[in-house]
PDB file of N, CA and C in Angstrom:
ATOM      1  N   UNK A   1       0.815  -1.179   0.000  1.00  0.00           N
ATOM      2  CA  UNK A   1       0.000   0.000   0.000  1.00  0.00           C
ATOM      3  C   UNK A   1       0.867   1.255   0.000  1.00  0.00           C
ATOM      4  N   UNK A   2       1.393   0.758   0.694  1.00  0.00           N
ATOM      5  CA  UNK A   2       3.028   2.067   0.712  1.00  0.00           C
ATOM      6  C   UNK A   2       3.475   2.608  -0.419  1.00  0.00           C
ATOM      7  N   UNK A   3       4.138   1.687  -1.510  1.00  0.00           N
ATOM      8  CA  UNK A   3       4.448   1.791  -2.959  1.00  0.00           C
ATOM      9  C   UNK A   3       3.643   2.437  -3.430  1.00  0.00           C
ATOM     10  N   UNK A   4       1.970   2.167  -3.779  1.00  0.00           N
ATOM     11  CA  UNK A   4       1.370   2.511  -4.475  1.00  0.00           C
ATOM     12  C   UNK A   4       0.678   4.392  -3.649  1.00  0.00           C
ATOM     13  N   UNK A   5       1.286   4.667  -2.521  1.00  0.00           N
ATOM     14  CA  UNK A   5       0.840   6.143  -2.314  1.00  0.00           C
ATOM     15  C   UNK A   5       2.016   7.024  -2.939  1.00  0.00           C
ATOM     16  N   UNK A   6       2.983   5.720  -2.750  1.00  0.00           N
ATOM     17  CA  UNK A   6       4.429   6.755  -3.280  1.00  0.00           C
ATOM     18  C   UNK A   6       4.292   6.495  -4.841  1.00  0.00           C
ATOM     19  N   UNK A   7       3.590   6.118  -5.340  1.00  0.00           N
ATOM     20  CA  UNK A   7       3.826   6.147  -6.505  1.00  0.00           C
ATOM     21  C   UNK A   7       2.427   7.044  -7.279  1.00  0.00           C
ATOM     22  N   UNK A   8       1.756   7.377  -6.583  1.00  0.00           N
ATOM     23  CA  UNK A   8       0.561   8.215  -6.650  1.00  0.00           C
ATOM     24  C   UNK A   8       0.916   9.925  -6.537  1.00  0.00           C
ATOM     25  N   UNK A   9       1.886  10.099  -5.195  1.00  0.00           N
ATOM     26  CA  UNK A   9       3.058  10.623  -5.042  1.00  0.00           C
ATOM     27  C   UNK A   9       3.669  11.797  -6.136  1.00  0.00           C
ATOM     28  N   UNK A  10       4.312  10.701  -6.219  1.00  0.00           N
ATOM     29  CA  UNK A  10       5.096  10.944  -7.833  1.00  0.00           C
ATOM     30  C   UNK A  10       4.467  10.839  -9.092  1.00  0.00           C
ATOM     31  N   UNK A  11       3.714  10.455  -8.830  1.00  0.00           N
ATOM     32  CA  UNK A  11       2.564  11.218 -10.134  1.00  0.00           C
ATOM     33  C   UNK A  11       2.029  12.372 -10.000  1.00  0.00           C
ATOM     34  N   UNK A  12       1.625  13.000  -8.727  1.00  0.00           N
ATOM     35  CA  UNK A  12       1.039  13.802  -8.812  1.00  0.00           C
ATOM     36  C   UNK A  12       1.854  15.065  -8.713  1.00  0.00           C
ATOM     37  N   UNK A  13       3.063  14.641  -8.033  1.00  0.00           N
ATOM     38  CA  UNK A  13       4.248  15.874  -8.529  1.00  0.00           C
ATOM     39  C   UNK A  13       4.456  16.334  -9.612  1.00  0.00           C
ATOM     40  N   UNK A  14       4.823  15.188 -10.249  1.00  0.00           N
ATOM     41  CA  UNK A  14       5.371  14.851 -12.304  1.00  0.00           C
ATOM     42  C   UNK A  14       3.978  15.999 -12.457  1.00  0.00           C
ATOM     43  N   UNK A  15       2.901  15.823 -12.794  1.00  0.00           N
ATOM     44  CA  UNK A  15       1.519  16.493 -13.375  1.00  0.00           C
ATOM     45  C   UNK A  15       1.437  17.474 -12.838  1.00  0.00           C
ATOM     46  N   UNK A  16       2.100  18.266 -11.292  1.00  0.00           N
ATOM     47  CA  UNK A  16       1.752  19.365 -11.134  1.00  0.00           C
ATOM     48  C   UNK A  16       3.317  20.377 -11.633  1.00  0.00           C
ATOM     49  N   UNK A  17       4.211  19.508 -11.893  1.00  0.00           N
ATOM     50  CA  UNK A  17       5.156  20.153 -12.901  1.00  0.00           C
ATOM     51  C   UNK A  17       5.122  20.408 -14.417  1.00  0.00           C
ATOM     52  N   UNK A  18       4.061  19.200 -14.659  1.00  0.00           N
ATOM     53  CA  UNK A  18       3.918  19.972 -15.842  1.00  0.00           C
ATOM     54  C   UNK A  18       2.685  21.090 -16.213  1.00  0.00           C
ATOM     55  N   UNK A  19       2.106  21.182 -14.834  1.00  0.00           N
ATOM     56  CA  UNK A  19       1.084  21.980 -15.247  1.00  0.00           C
ATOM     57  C   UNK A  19       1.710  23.529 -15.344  1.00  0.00           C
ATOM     58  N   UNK A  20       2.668  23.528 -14.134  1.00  0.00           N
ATOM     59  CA  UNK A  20       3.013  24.959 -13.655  1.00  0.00           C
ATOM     60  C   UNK A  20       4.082  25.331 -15.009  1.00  0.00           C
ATOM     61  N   UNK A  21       4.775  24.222 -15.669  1.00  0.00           N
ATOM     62  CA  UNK A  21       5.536  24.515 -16.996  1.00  0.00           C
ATOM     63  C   UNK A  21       4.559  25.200 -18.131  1.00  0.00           C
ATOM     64  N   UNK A  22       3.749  24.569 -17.908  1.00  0.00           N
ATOM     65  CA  UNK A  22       2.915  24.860 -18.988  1.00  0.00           C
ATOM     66  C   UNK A  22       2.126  26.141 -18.907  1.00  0.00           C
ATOM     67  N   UNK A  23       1.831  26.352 -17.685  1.00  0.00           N
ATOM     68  CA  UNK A  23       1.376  28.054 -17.178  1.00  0.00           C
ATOM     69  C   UNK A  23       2.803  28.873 -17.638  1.00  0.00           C
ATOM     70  N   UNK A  24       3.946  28.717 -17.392  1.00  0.00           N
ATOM     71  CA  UNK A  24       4.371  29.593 -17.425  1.00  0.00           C
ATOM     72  C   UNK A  24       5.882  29.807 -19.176  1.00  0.00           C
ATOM     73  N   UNK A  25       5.025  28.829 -19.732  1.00  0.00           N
ATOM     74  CA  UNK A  25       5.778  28.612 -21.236  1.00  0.00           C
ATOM     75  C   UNK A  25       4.659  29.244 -22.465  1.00  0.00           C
ATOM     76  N   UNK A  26       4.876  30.800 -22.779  1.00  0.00           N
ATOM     77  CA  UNK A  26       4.096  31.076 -23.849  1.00  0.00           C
ATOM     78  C   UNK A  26       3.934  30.548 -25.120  1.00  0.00           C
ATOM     79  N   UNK A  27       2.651  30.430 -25.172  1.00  0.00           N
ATOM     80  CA  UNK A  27       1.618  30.087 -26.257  1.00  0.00           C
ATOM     81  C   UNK A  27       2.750  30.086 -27.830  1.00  0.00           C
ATOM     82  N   UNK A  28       2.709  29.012 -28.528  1.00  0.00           N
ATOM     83  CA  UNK A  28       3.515  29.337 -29.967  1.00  0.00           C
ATOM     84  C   UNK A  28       2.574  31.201 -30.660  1.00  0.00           C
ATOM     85  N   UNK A  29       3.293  31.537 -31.418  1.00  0.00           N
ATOM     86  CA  UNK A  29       2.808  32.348 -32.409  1.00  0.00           C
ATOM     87  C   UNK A  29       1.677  31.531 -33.204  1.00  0.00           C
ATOM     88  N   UNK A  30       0.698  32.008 -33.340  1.00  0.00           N
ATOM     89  CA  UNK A  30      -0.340  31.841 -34.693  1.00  0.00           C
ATOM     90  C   UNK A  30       0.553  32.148 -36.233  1.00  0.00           C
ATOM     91  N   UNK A  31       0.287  30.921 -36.751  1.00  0.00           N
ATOM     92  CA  UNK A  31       1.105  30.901 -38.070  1.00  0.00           C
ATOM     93  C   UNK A  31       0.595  32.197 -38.565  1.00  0.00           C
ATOM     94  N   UNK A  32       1.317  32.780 -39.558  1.00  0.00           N
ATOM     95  CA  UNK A  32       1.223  33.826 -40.479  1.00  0.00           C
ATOM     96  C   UNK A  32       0.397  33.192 -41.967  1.00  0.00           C
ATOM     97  N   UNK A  33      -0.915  34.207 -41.591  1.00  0.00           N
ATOM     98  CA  UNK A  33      -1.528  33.899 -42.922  1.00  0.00           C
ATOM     99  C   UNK A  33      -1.095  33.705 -44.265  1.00  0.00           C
ATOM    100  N   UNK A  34      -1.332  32.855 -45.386  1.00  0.00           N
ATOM    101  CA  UNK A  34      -0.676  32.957 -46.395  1.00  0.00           C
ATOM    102  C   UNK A  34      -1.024  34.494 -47.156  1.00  0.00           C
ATOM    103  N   UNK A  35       0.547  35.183 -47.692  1.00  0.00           N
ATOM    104  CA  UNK A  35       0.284  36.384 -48.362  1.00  0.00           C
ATOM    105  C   UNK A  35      -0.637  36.432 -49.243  1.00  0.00           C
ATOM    106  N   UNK A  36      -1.182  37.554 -49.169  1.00  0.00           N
ATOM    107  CA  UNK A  36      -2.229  37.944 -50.067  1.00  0.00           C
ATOM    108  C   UNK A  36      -1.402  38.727 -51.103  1.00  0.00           C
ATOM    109  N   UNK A  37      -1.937  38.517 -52.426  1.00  0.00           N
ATOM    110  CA  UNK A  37      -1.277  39.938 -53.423  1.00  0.00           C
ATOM    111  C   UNK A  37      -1.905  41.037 -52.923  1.00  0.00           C
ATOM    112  N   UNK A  38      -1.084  41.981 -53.481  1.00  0.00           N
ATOM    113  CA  UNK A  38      -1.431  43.776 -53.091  1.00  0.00           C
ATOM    114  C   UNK A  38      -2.317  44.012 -54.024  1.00  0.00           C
ATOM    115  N   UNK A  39      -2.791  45.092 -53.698  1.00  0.00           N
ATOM    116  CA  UNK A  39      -3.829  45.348 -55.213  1.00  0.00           C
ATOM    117  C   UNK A  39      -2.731  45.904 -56.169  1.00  0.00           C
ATOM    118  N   UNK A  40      -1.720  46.556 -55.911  1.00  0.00           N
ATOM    119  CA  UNK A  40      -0.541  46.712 -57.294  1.00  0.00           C
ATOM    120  C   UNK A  40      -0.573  45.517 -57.831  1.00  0.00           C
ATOM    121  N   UNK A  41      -0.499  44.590 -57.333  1.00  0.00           N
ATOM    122  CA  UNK A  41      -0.137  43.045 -58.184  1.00  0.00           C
ATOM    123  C   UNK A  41      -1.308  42.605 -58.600  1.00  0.00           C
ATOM    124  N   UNK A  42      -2.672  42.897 -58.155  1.00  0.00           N
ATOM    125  CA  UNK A  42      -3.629  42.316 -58.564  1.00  0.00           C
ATOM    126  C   UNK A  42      -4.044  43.502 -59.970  1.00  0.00           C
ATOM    127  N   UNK A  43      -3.757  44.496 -59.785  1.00  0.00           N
ATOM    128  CA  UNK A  43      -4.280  45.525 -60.874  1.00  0.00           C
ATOM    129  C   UNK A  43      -3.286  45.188 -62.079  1.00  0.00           C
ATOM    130  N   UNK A  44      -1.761  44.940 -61.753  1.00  0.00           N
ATOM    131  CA  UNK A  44      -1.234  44.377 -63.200  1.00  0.00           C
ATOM    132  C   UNK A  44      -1.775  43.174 -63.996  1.00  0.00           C
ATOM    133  N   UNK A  45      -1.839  41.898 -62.938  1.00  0.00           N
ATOM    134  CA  UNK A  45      -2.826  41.186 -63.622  1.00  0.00           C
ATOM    135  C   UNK A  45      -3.949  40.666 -64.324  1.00  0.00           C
ATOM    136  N   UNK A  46      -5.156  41.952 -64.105  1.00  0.00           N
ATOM    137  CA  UNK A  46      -5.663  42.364 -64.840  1.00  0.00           C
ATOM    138  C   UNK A  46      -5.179  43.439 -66.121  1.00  0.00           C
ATOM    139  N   UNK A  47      -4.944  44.407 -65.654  1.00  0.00           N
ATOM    140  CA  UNK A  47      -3.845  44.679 -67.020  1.00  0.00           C
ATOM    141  C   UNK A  47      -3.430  43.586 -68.105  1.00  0.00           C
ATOM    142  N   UNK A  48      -2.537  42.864 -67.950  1.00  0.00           N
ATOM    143  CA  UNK A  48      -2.157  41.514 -68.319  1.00  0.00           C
ATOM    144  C   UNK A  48      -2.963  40.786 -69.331  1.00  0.00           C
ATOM    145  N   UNK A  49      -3.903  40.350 -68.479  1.00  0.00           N
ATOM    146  CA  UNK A  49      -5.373  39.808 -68.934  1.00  0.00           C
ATOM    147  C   UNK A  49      -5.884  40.496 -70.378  1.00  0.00           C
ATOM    148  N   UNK A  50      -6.031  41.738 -70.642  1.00  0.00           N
ATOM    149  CA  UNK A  50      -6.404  42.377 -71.229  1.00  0.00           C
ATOM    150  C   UNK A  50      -5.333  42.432 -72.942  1.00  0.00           C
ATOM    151  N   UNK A  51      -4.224  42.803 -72.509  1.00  0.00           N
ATOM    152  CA  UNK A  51      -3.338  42.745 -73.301  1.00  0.00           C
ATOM    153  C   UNK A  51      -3.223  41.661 -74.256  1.00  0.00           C
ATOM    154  N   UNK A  52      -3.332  41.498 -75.666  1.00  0.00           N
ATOM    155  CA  UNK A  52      -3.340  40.273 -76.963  1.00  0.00           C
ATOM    156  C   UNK A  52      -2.183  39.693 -76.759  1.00  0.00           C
ATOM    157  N   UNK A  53      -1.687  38.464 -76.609  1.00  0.00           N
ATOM    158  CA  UNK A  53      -0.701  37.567 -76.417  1.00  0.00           C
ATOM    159  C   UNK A  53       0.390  38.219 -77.475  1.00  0.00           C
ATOM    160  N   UNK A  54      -0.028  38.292 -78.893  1.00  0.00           N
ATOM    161  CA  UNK A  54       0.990  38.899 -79.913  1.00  0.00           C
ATOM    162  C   UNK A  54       1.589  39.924 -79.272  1.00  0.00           C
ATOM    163  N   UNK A  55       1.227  40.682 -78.340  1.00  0.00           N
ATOM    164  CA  UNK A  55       1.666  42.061 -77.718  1.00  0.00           C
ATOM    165  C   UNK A  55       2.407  42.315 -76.350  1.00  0.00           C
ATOM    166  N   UNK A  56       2.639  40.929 -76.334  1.00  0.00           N
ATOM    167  CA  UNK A  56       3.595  40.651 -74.862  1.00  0.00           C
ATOM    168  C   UNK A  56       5.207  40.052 -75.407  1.00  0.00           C
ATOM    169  N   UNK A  57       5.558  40.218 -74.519  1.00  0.00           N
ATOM    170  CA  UNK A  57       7.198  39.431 -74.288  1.00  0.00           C
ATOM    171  C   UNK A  57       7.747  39.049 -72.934  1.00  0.00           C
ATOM    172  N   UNK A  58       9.005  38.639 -73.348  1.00  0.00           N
ATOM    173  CA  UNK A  58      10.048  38.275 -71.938  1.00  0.00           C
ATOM    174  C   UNK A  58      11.465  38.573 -72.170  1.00  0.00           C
ATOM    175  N   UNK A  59      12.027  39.229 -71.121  1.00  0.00           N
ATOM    176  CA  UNK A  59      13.065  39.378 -71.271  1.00  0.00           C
ATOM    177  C   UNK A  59      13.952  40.014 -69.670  1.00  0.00           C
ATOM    178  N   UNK A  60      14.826  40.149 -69.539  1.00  0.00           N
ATOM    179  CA  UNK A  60      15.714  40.147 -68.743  1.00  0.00           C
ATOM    180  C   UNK A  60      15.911  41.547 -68.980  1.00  0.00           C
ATOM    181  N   UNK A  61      15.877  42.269 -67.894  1.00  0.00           N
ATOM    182  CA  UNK A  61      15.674  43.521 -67.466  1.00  0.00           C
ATOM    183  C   UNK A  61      17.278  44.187 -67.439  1.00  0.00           C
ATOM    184  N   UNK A  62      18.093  44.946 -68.298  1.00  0.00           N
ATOM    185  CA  UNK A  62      19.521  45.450 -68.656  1.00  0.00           C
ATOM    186  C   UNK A  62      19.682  46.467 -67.763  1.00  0.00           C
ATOM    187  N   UNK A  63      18.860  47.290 -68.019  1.00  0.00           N
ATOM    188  CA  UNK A  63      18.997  48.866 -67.201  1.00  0.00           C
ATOM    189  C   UNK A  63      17.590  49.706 -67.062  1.00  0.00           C
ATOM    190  N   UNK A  64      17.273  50.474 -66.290  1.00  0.00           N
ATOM    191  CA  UNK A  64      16.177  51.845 -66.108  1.00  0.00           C
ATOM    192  C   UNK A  64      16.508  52.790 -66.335  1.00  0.00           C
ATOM    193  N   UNK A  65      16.037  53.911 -66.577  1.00  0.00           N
ATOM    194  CA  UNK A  65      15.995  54.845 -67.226  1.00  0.00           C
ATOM    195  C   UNK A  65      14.826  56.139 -66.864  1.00  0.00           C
ATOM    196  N   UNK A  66      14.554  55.937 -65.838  1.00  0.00           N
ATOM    197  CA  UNK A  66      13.373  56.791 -65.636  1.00  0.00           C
ATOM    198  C   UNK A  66      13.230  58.014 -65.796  1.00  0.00           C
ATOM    199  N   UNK A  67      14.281  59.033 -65.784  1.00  0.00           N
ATOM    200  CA  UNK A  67      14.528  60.032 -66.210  1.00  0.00           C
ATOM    201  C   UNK A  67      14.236  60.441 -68.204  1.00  0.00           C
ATOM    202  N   UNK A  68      15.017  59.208 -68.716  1.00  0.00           N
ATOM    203  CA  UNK A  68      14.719  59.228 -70.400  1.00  0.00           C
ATOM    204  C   UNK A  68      13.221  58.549 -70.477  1.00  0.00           C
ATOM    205  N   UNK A  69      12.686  57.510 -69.265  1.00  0.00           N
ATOM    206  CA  UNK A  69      11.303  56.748 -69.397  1.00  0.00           C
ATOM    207  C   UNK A  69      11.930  55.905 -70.549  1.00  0.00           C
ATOM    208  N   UNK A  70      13.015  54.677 -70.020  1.00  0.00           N
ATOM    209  CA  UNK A  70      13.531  53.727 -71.059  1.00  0.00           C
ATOM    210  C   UNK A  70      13.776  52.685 -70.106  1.00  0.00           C
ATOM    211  N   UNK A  71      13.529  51.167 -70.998  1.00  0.00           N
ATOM    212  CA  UNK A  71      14.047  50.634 -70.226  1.00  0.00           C
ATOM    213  C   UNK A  71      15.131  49.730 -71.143  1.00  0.00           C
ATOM    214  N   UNK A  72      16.027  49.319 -71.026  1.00  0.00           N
ATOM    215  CA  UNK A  72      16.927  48.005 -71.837  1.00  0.00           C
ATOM    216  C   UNK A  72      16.826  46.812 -71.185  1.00  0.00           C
ATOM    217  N   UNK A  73      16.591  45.787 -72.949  1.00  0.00           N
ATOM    218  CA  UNK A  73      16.302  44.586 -72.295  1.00  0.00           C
ATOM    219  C   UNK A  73      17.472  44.035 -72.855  1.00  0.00           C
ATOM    220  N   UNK A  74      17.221  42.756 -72.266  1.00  0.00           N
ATOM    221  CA  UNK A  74      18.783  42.180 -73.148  1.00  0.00           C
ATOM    222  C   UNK A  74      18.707  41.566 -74.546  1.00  0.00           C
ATOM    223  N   UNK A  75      20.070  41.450 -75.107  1.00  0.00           N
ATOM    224  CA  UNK A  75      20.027  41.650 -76.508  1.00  0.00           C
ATOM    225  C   UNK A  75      19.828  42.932 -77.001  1.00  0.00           C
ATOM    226  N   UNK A  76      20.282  44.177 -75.962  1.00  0.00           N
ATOM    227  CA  UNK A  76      20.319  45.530 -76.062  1.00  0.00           C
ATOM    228  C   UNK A  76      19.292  46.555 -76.655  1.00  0.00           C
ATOM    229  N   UNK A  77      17.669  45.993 -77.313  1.00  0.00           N
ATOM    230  CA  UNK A  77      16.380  46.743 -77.274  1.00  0.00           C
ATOM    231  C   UNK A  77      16.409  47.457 -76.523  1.00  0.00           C
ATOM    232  N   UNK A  78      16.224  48.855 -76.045  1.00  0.00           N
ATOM    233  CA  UNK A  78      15.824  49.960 -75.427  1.00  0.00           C
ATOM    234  C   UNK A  78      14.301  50.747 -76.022  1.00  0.00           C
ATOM    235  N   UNK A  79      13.124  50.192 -74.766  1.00  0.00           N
ATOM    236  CA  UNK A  79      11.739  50.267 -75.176  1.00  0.00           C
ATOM    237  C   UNK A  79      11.490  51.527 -74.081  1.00  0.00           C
ATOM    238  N   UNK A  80      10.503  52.544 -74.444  1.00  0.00           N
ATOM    239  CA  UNK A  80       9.858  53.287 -74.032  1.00  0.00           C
ATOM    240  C   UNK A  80       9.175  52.387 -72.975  1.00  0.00           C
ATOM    241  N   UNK A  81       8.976  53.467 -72.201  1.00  0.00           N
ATOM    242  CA  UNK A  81       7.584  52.818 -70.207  1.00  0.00           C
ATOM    243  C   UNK A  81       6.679  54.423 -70.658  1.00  0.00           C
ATOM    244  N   UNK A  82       5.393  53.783 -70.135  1.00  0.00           N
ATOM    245  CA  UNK A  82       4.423  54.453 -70.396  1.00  0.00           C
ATOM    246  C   UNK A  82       4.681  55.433 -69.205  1.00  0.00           C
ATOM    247  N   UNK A  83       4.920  54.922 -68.331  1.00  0.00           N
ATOM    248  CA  UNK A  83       4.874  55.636 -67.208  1.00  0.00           C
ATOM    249  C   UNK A  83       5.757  54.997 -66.058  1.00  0.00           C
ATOM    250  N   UNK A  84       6.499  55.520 -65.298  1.00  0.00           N
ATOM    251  CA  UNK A  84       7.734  55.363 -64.155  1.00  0.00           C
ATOM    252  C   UNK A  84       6.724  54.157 -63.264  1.00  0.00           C
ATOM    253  N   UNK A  85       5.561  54.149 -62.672  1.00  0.00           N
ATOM    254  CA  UNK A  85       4.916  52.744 -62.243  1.00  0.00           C
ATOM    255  C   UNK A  85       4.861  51.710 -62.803  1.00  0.00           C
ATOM    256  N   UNK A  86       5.445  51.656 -64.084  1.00  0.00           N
ATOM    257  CA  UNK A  86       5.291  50.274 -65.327  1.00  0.00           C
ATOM    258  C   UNK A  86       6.358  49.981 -64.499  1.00  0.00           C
ATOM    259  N   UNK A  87       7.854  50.084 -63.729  1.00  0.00           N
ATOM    260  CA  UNK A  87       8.839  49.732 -63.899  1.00  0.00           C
ATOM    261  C   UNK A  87       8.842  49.065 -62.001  1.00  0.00           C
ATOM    262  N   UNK A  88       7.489  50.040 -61.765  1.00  0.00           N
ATOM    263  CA  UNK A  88       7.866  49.792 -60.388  1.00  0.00           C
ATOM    264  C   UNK A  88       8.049  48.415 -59.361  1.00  0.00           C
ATOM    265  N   UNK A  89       8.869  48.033 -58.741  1.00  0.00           N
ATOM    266  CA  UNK A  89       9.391  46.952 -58.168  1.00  0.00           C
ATOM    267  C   UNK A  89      10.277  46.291 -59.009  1.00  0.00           C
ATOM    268  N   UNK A  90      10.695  46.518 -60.272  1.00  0.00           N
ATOM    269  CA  UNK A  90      11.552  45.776 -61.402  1.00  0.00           C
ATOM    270  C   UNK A  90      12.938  46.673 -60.956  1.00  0.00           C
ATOM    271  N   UNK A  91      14.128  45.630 -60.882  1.00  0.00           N
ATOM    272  CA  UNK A  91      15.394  46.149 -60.959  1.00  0.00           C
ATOM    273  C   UNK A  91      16.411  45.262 -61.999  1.00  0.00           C
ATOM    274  N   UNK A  92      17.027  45.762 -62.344  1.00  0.00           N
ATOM    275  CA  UNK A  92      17.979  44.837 -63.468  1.00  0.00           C
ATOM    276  C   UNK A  92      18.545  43.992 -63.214  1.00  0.00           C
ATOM    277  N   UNK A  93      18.679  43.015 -63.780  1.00  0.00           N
ATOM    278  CA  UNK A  93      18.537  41.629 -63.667  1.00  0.00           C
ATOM    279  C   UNK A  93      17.560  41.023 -62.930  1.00  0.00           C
ATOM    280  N   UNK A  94      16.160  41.436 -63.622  1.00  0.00           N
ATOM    281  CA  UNK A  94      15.161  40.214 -63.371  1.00  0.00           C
ATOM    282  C   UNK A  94      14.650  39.904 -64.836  1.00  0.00           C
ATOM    283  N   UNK A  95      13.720  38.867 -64.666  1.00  0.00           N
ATOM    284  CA  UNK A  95      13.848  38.549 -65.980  1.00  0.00           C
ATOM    285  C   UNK A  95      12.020  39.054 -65.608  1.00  0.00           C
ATOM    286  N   UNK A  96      11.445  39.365 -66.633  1.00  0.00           N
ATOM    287  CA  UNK A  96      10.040  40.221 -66.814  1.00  0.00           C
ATOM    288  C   UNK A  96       9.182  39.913 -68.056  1.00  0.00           C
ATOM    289  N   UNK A  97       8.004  40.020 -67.503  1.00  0.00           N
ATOM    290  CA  UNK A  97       6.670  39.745 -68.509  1.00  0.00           C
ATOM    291  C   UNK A  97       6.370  41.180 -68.957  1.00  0.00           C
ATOM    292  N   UNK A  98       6.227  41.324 -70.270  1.00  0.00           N
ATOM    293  CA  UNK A  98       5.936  42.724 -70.737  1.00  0.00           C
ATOM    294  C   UNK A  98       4.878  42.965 -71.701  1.00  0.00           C
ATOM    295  N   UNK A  99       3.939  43.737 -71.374  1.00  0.00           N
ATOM    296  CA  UNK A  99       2.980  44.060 -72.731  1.00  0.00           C
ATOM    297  C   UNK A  99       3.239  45.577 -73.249  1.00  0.00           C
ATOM    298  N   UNK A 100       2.781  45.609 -74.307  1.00  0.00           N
ATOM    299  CA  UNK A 100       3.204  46.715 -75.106  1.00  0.00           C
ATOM    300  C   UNK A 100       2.060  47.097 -75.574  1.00  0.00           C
ATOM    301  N   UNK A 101       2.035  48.721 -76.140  1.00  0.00           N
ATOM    302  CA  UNK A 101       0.731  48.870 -77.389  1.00  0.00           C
ATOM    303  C   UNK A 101       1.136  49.684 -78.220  1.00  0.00           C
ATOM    304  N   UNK A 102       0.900  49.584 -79.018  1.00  0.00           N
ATOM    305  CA  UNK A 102       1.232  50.300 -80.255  1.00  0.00           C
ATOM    306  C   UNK A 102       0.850  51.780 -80.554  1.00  0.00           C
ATOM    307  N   UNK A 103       1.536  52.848 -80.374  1.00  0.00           N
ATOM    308  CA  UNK A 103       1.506  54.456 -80.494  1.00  0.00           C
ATOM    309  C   UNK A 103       1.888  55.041 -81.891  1.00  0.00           C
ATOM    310  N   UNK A 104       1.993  56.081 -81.987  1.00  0.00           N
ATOM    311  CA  UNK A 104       2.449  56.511 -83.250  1.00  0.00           C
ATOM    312  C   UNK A 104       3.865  56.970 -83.417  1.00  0.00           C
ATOM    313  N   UNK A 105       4.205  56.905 -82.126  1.00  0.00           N
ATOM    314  CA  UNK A 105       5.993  56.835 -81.786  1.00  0.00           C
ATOM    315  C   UNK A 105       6.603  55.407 -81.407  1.00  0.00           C
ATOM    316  N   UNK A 106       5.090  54.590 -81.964  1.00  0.00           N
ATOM    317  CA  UNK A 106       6.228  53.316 -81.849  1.00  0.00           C
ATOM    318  C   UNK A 106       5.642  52.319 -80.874  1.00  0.00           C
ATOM    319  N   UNK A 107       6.324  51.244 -80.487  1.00  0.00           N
ATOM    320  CA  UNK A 107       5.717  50.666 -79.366  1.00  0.00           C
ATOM    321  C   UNK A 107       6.122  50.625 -77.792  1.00  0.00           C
ATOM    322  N   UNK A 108       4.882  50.958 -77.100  1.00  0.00           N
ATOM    323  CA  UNK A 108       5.973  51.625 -75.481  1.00  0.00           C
ATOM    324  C   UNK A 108       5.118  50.499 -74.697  1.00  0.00           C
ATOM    325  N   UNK A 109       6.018  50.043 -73.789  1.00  0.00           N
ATOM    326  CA  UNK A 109       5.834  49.317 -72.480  1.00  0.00           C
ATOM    327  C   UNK A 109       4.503  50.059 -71.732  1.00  0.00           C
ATOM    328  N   UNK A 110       3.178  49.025 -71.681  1.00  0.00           N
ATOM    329  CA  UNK A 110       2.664  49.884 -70.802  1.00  0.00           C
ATOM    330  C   UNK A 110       2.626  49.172 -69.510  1.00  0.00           C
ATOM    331  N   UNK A 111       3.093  47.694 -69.265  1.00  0.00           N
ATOM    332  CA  UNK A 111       2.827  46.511 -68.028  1.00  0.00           C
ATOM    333  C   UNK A 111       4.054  45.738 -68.170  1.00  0.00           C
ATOM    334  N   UNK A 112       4.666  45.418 -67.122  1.00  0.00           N
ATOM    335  CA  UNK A 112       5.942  44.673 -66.432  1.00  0.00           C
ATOM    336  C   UNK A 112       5.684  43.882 -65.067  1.00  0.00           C
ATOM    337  N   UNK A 113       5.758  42.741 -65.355  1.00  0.00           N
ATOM    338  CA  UNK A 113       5.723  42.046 -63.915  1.00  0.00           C
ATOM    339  C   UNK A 113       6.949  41.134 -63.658  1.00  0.00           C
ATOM    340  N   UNK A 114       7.387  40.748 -62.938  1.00  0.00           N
ATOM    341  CA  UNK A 114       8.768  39.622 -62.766  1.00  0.00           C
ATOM    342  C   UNK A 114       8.205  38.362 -62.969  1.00  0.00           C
ATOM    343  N   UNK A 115       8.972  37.523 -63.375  1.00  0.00           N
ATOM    344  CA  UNK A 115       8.498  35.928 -63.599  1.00  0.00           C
ATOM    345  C   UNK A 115       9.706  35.592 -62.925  1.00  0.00           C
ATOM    346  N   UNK A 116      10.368  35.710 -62.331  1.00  0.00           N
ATOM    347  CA  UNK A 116      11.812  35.036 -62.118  1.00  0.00           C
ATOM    348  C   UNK A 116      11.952  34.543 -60.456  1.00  0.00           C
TER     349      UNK A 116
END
């Protein structure tokens, strides 16, 4: 009968150590939701969408130009950006999805996204 109080004992120590561990060991973090796109990324993709397949490309991003509103791709093309936000988040050397439209000065970048 002895054994079994001491061993009741020691159980009930063991369980009130792990209770007081457990009071005093904070909670994990709640995982981090999976990212959502921004609406910048969701508004190019529509953009995108819109644009005729004949009127897109890919290419690897050479240099910016925002001041001339140019960008160089490789194989040394230097294309007009409609506007300094076509370029935004793109830095050289990424490689990029591009649509274009056709102006009377030619054809200018109006959408850039990274694929890389």
């Amino acid at each position: 009968m002895r054994h079994i109080n001491r061993c009741f004992a020691v159980a009930a120590v063991a369980l009130s150590t792990q209770i007081a561990f457990a009071q005093a060991t904070p909670a994990p973090a709640p995982a981090a939701p999976a990212a959502q796109p921004n609406e910048r990324t969701a508004a190019r993709d529509r953009l995108f969408m819109r644009i005729p397949i004949g009127l897109r490309g890919d290419a690897i991003i050479v240099s910016i130009d925002l001041k001339a509103g140019t960008v160089t791709l490789d194989g040394g093309m230097v294309m007009k950006i409609k506007s300094p936000e076509v370029v935004e988040g793109i830095t050289p050397g990424l490689r990029v999805e591009y649509g274009v439209e056709e102006t009377k000065a030619g054809l200018v970048i109006i959408a850039m996204r990274s694929i890389s």
